[in-house]
Protein backbone atom coordinates (compact mmCIF):
# COMPACT_ATOMS: atom_id res chain seq x y z
CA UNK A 1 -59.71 -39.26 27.88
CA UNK A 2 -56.15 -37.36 27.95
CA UNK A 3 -55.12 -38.77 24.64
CA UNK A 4 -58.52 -37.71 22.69
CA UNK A 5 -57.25 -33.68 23.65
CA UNK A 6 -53.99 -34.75 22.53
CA UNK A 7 -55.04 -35.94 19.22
CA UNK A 8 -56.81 -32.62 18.77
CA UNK A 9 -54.14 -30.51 19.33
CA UNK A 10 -52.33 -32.32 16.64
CA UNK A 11 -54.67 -32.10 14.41
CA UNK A 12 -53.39 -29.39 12.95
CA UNK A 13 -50.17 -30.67 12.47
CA UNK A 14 -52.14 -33.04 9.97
CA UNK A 15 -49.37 -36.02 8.72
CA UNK A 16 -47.56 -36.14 12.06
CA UNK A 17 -44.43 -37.45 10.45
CA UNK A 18 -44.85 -37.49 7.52
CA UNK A 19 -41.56 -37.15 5.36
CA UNK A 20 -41.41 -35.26 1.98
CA UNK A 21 -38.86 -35.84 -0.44
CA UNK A 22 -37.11 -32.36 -0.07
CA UNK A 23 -33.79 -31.16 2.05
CA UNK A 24 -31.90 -34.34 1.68
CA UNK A 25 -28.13 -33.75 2.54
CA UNK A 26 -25.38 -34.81 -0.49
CA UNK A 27 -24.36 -38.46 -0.53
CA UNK A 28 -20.95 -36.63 -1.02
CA UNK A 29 -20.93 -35.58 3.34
CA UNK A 30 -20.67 -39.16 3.83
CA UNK A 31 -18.33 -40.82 1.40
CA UNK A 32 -16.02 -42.19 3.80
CA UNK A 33 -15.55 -46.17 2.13
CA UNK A 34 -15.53 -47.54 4.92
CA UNK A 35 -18.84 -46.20 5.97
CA UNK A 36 -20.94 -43.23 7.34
CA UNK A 37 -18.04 -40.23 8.09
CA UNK A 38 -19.80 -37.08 9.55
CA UNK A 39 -17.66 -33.88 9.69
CA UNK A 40 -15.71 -33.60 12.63
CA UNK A 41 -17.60 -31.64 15.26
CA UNK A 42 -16.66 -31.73 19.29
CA UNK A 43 -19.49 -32.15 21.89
CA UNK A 44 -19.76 -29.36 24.62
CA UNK A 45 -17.41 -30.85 28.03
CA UNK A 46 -18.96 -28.30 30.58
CA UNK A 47 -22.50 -26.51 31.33
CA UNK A 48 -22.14 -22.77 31.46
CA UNK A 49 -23.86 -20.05 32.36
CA UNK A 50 -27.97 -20.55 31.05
CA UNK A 51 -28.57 -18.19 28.43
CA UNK A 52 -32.49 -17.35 29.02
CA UNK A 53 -34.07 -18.65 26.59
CA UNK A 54 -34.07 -22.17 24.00
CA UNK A 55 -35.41 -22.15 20.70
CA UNK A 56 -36.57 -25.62 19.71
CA UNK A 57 -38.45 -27.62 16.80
CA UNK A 58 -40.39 -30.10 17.39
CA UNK A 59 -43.68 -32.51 16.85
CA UNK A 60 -46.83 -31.30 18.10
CA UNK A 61 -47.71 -32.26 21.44
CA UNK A 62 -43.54 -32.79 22.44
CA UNK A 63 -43.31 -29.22 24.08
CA UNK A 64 -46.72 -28.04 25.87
CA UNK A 65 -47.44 -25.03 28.15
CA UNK A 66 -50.70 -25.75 28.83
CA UNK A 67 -52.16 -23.19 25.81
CA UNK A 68 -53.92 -26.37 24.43
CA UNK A 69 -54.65 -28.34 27.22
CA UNK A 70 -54.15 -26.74 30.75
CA UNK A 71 -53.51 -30.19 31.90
CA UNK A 72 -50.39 -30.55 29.81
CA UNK A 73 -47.85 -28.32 30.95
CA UNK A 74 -44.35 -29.34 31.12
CA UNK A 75 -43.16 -25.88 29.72
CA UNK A 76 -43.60 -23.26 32.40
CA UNK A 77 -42.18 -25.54 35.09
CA UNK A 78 -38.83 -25.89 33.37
CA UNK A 79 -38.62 -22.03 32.69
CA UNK A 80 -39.33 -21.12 36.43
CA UNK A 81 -36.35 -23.60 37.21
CA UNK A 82 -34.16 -22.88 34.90
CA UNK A 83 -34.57 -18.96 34.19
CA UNK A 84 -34.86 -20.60 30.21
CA UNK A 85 -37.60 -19.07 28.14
CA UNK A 86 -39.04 -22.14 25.78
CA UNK A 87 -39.67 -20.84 22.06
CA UNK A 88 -41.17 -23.69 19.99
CA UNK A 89 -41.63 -24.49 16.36
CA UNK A 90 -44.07 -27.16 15.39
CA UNK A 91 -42.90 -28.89 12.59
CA UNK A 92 -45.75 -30.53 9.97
CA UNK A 93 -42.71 -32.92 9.12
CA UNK A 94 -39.11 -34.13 9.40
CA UNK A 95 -38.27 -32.50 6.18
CA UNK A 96 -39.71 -29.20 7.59
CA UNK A 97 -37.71 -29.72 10.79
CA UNK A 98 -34.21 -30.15 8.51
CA UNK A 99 -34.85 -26.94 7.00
CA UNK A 100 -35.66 -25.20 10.15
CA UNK A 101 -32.17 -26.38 11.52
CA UNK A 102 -30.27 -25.48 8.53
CA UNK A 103 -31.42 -21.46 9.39
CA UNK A 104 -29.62 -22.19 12.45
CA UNK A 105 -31.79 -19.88 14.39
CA UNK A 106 -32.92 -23.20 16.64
CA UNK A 107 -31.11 -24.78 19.74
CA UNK A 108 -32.17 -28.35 19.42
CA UNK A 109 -35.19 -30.84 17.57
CA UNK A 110 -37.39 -33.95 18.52
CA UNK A 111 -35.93 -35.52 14.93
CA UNK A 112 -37.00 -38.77 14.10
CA UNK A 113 -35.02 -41.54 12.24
CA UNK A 114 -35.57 -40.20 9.09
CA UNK A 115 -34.37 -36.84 9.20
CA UNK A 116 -31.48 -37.38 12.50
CA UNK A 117 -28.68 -38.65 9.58
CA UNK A 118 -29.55 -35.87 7.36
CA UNK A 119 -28.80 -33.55 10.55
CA UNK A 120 -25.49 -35.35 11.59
CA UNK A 121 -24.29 -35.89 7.94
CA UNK A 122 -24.63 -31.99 6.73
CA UNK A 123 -22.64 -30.88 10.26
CA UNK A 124 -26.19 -29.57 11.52
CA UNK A 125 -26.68 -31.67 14.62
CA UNK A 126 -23.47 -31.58 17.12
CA UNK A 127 -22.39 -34.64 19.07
CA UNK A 128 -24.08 -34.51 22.61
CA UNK A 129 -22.02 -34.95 25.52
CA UNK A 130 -24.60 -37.44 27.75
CA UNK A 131 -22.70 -36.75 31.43
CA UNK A 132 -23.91 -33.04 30.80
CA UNK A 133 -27.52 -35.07 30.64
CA UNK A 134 -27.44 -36.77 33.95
CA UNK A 135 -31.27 -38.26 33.75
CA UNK A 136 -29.43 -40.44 29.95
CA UNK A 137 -27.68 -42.69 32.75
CA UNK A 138 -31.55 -43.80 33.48
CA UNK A 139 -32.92 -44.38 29.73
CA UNK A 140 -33.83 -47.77 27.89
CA UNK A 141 -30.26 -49.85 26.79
CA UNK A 142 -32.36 -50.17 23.97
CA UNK A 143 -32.45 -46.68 22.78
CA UNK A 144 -28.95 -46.10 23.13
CA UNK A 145 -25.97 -46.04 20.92
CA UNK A 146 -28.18 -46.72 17.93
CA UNK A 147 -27.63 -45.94 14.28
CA UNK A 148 -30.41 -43.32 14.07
CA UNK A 149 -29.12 -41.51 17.01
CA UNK A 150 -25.39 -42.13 17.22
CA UNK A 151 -22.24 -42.48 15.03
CA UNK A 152 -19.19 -44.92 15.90
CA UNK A 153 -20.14 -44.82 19.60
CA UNK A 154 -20.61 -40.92 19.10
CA UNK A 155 -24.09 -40.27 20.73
CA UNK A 156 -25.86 -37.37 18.77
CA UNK A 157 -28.85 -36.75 20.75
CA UNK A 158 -31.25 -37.89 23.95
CA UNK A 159 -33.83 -40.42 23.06
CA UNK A 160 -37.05 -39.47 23.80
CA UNK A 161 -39.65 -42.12 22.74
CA UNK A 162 -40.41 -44.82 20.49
CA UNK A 163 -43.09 -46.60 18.95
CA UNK A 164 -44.01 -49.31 16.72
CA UNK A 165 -46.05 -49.53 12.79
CA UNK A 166 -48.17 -52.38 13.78
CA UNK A 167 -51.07 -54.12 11.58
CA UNK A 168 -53.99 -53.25 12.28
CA UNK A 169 -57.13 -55.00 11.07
CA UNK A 170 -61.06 -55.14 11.58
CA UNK A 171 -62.12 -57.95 13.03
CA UNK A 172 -65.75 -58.75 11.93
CA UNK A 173 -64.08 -57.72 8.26
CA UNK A 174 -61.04 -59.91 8.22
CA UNK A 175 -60.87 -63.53 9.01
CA UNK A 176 -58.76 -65.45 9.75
CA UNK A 177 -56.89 -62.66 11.83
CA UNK A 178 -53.81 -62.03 10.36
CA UNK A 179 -50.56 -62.42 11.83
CA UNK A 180 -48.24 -61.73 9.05
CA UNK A 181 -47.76 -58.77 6.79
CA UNK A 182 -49.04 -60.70 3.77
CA UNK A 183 -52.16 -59.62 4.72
CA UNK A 184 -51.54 -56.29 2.88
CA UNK A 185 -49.15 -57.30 0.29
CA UNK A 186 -49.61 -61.09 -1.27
CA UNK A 187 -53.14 -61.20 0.31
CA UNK A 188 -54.42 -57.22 0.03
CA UNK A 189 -56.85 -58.28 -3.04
CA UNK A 190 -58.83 -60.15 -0.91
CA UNK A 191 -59.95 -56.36 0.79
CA UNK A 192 -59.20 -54.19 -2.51
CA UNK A 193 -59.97 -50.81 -1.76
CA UNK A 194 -59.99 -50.91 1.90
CA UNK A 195 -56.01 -51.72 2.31
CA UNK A 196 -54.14 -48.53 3.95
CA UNK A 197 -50.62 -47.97 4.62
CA UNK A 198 -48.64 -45.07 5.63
CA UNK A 199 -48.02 -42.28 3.30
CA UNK A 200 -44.36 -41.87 3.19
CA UNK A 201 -41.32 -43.02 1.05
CA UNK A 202 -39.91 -44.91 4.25
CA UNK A 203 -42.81 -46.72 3.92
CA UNK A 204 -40.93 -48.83 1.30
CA UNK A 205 -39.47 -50.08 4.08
CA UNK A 206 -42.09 -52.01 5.30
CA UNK A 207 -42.09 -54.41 1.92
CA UNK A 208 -38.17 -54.69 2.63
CA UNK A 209 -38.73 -55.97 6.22
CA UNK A 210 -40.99 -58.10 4.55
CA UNK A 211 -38.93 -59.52 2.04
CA UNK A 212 -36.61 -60.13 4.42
CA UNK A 213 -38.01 -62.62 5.71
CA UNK A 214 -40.13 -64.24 2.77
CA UNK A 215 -37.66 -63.94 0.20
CA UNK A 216 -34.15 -64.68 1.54
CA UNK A 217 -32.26 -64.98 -1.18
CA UNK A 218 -32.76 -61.23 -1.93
CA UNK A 219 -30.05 -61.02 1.29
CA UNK A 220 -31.70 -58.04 2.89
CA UNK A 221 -30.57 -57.75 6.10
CA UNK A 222 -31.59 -54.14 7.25
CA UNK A 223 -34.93 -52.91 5.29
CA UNK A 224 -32.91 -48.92 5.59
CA UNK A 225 -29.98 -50.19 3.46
CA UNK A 226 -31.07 -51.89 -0.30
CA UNK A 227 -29.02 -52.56 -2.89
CA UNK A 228 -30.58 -51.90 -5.97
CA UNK A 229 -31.73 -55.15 -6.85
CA UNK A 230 -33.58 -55.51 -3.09
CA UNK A 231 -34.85 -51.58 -3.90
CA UNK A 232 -35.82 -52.78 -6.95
CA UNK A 233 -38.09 -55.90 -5.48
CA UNK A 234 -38.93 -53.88 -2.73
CA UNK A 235 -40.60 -51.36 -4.76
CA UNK A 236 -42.09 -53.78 -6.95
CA UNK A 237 -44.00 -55.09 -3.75
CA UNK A 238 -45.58 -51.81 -3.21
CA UNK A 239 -46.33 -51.30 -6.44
CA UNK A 240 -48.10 -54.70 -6.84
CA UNK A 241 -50.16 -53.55 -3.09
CA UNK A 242 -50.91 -50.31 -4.93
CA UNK A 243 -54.44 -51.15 -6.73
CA UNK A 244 -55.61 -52.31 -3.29
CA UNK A 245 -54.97 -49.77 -1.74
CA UNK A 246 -58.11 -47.28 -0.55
CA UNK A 247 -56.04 -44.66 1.30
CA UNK A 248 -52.72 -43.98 2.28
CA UNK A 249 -52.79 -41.90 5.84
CA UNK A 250 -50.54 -40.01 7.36
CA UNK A 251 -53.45 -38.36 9.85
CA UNK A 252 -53.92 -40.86 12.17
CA UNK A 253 -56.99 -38.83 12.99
CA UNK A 254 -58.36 -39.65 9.61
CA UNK A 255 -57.44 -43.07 9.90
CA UNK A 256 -59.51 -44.06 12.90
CA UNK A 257 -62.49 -42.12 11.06
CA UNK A 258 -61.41 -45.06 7.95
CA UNK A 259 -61.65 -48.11 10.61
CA UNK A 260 -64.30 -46.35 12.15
CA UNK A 261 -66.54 -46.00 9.06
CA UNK A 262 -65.10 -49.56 6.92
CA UNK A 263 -63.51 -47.59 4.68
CA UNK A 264 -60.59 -49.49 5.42
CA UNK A 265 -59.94 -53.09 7.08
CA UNK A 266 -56.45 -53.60 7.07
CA UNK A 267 -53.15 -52.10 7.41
CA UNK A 268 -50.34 -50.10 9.30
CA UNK A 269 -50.83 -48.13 12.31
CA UNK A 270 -49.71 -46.93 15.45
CA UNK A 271 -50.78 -48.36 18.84
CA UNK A 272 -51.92 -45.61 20.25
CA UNK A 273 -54.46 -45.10 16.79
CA UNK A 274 -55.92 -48.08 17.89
CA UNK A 275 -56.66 -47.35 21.19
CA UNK A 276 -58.23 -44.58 19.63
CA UNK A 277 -60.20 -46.35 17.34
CA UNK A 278 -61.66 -48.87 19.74
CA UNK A 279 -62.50 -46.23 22.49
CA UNK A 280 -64.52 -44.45 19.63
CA UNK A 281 -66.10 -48.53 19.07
CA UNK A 282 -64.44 -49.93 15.86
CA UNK A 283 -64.24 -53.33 16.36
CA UNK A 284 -59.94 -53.23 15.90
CA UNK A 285 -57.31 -55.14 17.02
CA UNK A 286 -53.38 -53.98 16.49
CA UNK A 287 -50.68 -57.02 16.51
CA UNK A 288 -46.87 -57.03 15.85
CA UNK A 289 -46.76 -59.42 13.07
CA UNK A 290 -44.73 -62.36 12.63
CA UNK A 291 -42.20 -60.55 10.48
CA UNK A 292 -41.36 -57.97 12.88
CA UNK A 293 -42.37 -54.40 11.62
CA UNK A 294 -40.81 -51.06 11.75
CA UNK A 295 -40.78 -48.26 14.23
CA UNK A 296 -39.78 -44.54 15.10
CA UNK A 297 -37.69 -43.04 17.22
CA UNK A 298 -37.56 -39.68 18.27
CA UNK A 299 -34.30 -37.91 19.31
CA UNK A 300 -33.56 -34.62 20.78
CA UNK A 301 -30.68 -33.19 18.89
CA UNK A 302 -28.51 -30.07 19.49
CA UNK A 303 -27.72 -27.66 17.02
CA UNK A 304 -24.45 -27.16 16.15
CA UNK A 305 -24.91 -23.59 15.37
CA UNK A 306 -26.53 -23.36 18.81
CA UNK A 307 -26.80 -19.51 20.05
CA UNK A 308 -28.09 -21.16 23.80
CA UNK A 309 -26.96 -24.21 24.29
CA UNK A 310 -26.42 -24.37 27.65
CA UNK A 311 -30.56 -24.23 27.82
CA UNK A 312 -30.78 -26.70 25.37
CA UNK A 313 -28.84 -29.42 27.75
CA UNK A 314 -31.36 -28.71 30.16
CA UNK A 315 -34.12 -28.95 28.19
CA UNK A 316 -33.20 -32.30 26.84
CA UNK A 317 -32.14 -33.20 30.26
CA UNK A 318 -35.75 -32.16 31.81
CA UNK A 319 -37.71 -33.86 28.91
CA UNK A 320 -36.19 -37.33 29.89
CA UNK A 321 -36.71 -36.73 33.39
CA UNK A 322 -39.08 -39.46 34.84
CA UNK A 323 -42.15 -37.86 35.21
CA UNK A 324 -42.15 -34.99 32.50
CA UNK A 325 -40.97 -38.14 30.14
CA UNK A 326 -44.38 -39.94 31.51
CA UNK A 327 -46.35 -37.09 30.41
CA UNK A 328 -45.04 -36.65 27.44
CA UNK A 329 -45.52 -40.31 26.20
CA UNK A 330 -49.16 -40.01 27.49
CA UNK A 331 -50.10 -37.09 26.14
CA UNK A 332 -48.58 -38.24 22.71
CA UNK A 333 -49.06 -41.64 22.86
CA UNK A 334 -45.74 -43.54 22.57
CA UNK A 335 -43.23 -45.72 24.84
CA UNK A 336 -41.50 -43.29 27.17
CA UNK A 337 -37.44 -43.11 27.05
CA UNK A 338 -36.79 -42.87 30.84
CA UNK A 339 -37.31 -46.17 32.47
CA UNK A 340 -38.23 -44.69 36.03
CA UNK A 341 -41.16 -43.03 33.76
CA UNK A 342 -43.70 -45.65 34.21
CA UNK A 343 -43.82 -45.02 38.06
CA UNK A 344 -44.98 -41.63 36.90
CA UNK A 345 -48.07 -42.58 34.47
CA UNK A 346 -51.50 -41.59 35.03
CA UNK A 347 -52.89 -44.97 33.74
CA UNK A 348 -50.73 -47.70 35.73
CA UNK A 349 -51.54 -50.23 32.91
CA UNK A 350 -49.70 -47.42 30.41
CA UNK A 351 -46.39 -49.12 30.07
CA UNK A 352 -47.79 -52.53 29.41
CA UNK A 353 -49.70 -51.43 26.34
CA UNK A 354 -46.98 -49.65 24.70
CA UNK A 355 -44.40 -52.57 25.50
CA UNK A 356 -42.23 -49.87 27.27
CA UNK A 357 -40.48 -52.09 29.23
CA UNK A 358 -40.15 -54.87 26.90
CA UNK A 359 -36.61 -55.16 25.46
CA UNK A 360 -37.38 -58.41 23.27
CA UNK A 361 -40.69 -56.61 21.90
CA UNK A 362 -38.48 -53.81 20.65
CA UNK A 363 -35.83 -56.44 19.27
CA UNK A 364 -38.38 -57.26 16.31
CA UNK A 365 -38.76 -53.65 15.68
CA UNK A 366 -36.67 -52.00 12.44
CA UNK A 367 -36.57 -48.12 13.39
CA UNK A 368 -36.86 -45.44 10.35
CA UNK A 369 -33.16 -44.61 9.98
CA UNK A 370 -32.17 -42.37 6.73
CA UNK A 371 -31.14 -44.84 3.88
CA UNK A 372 -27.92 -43.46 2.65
CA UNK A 373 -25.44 -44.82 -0.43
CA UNK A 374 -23.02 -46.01 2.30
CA UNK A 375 -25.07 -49.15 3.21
CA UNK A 376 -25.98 -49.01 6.87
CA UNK A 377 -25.78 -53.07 7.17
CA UNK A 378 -21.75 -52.93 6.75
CA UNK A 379 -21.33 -53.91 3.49
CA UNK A 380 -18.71 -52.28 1.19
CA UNK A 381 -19.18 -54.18 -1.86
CA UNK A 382 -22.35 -52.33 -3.02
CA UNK A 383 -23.93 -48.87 -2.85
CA UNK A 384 -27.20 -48.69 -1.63
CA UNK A 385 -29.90 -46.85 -2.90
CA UNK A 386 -30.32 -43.39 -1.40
CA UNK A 387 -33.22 -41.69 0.45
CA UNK A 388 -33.41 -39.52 -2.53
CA UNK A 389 -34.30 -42.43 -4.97
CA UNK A 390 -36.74 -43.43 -2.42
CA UNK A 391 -38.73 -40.08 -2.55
CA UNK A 392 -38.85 -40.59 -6.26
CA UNK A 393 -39.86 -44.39 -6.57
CA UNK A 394 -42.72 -43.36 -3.56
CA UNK A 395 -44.08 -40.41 -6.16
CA UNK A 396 -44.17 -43.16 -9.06
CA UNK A 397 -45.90 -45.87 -6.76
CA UNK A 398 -48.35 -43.43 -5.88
CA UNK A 399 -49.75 -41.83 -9.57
């Protein structure tokens, strides 16, 4: 199975994206009143001359040349087209990948939601000028013009996936099968010590999303921008989930060896985890619950210290590209970007399973975008409570 060797070679990448509380950029880079205001930078207007080579960062399994599978190559086609040697940094996490880019000795990044405003917001990531990107005219509406990936209309990078944090439960251990996120929070005692959630600040998230809908008077409208009283009750939430809790996971690896072994019965994970988990014959399912849940984007970004970037446009232009984008997502596991990608998949039934085409699925899906004082649900009224705080209330919840 192509997504077993894929799940190996990130194995040593461990917590996939996992986010530590380090590198944040000052609240002061985005003071503007009236909202997010990221230093004035200029995307490129023309292609030049390719330099040779690209230097990127990015998540294991995003840029392969066949060294750990020889059936995964996507990197040694692009160079022989291009003339572009491909130099690539895997990154253990998205505060790893911030740092990288600050050294500015790398072209462009796969960031994800939680690390992309950091990027913009510091005057590391440049705006990206899409025409120069001509396979962007054929990705998902859905993953453009976004607030993880783009600023006041300003795109800031090339989506390249998605994918959603689903609950996922056993289902000879739990009954009746859940279809709401309670399961874990009001109703996690019922399976105390074999609850699991993802190990990551942003996971704080997931009680706001939750909240949101079973406590409206708190007002929370995005689960990325909290006020402190809806941080506050928020983190309360996971605090109250915390004695149930057997494991948090941030190796999906380790937690389909969990599901696998009863270890744990209930909790977040990842679709393609739990295609995993049943091919290996743990008796899963994986539903988007009732709530909604939240998700991850990836983006390519370009550096705005970039000494090549006239390679890095045609990377990110050849990673969307229908069928390199189709290999990608299978190899990874995750919706592809490019819609003309699912005429490309190995498995014809890919697409359906990871909801790729499937605007309204996506609708109900909250992607990780950096919380930030300047509350990212338009309201001017209140400060909301930085990513900062978050890494610090996520080291109390957790002992």
């Amino acid at each position: 199975m192509r997504l077993n060797r894929a799940f190996k070679a990130t194995a040593a990448a461990s917590s996939l994206l996992l986010i530590s509380g380090c590198g944040l950029f000052a609240e002061s880079s985005a003071s503007n009143s009236s909202g997010f205001n990221p230093p004035d930078l200029k995307a490129q207007s023309k292609l030049g001359a390719t330099e040779g080579q690209v230097n990127l960062v990015a998540w294991a399994g995003y840029v392969e040349d066949g060294s750990s599978d020889p059936k995964a190559n996507w990197v040694t086609p692009f160079e022989k087209q291009t003339g572009c040697k491909v130099h690539n940094k895997v990154a253990a996490d998205s505060d790893e990948m911030v740092k990288l880019m600050k050294t500015g000795a790398y072209d462009a990044v796969s960031a994800s939601g939680d690390a992309s405003l950091r990027l913009i917001a510091s005057g590391e990531a440049a705006p990206v000028n899409t025409d120069l990107v001509p396979n962007y005219k054929d990705v998902f509406f859905g993953l453009k013009n976004q607030s993880w990936n783009s600023v006041n209309g300003t795109a800031y990078g090339i989506p390249h996936g998605r994918g959603a944090n689903l609950l996922m439960y056993n289902t000879q251990q739990v009954s009746p099968a859940p279809m709401s996120w309670s399961a874990v929070f009001e109703d996690a005692s019922k399976h105390k010590g074999h609850v699991t959630a993802y190990d990551s600040p942003i996971y704080i998230a997931d009680a706001a999303l939750y909240l949101r809908e079973t406590r409206p008077g708190l007002g929370i409208q995005n689960p990325y921008a909290l006020d402190q009283k809806q941080f506050d009750a928020a983190v309360a939430l996971v605090k109250q989930q915390r004695p149930n809790i057997g494991e948090y996971w941030g190796d999906y690896l380790k937690e389909v060896s969990a599901f696998k072994s009863g270890d744990s019965v209930v909790g977040t994970t990842w679709q393609v985890i739990a295609n995993l988990a049943k091919s290996e014959g743990a008796k899963v399912k994986a539903v988007l619950p009732q709530e909604g849940a939240t998700g991850w984007s990836d983006t390519w970004m370009l550096s705005a210290k970039a000494k090549h970037p006239n390679c890095a446009y045609k990377w990110m232009d050849w990673i969307i590209s229908p069928k390199v984008n189709a290999e990608v997502a299978e190899y990874f596991g995750e919706a592809p970007s490019n819609i003309k990608s699912c005429d490309h998949t190995s498995d014809p039934t890919f697409c359906d399973t990871f909801h790729a085409t499937d605007e309204s699925y996506w609708k109900d899906i909250a992607f990780w975008t950096t919380p930030i004082e300047q509350c990212l649900d338009g309201r001017t009224d209140v400060k909301c409570v930085p990513y900062s705080k978050w890494v610090q209330a996520w080291t109390e919840i957790k002992g």
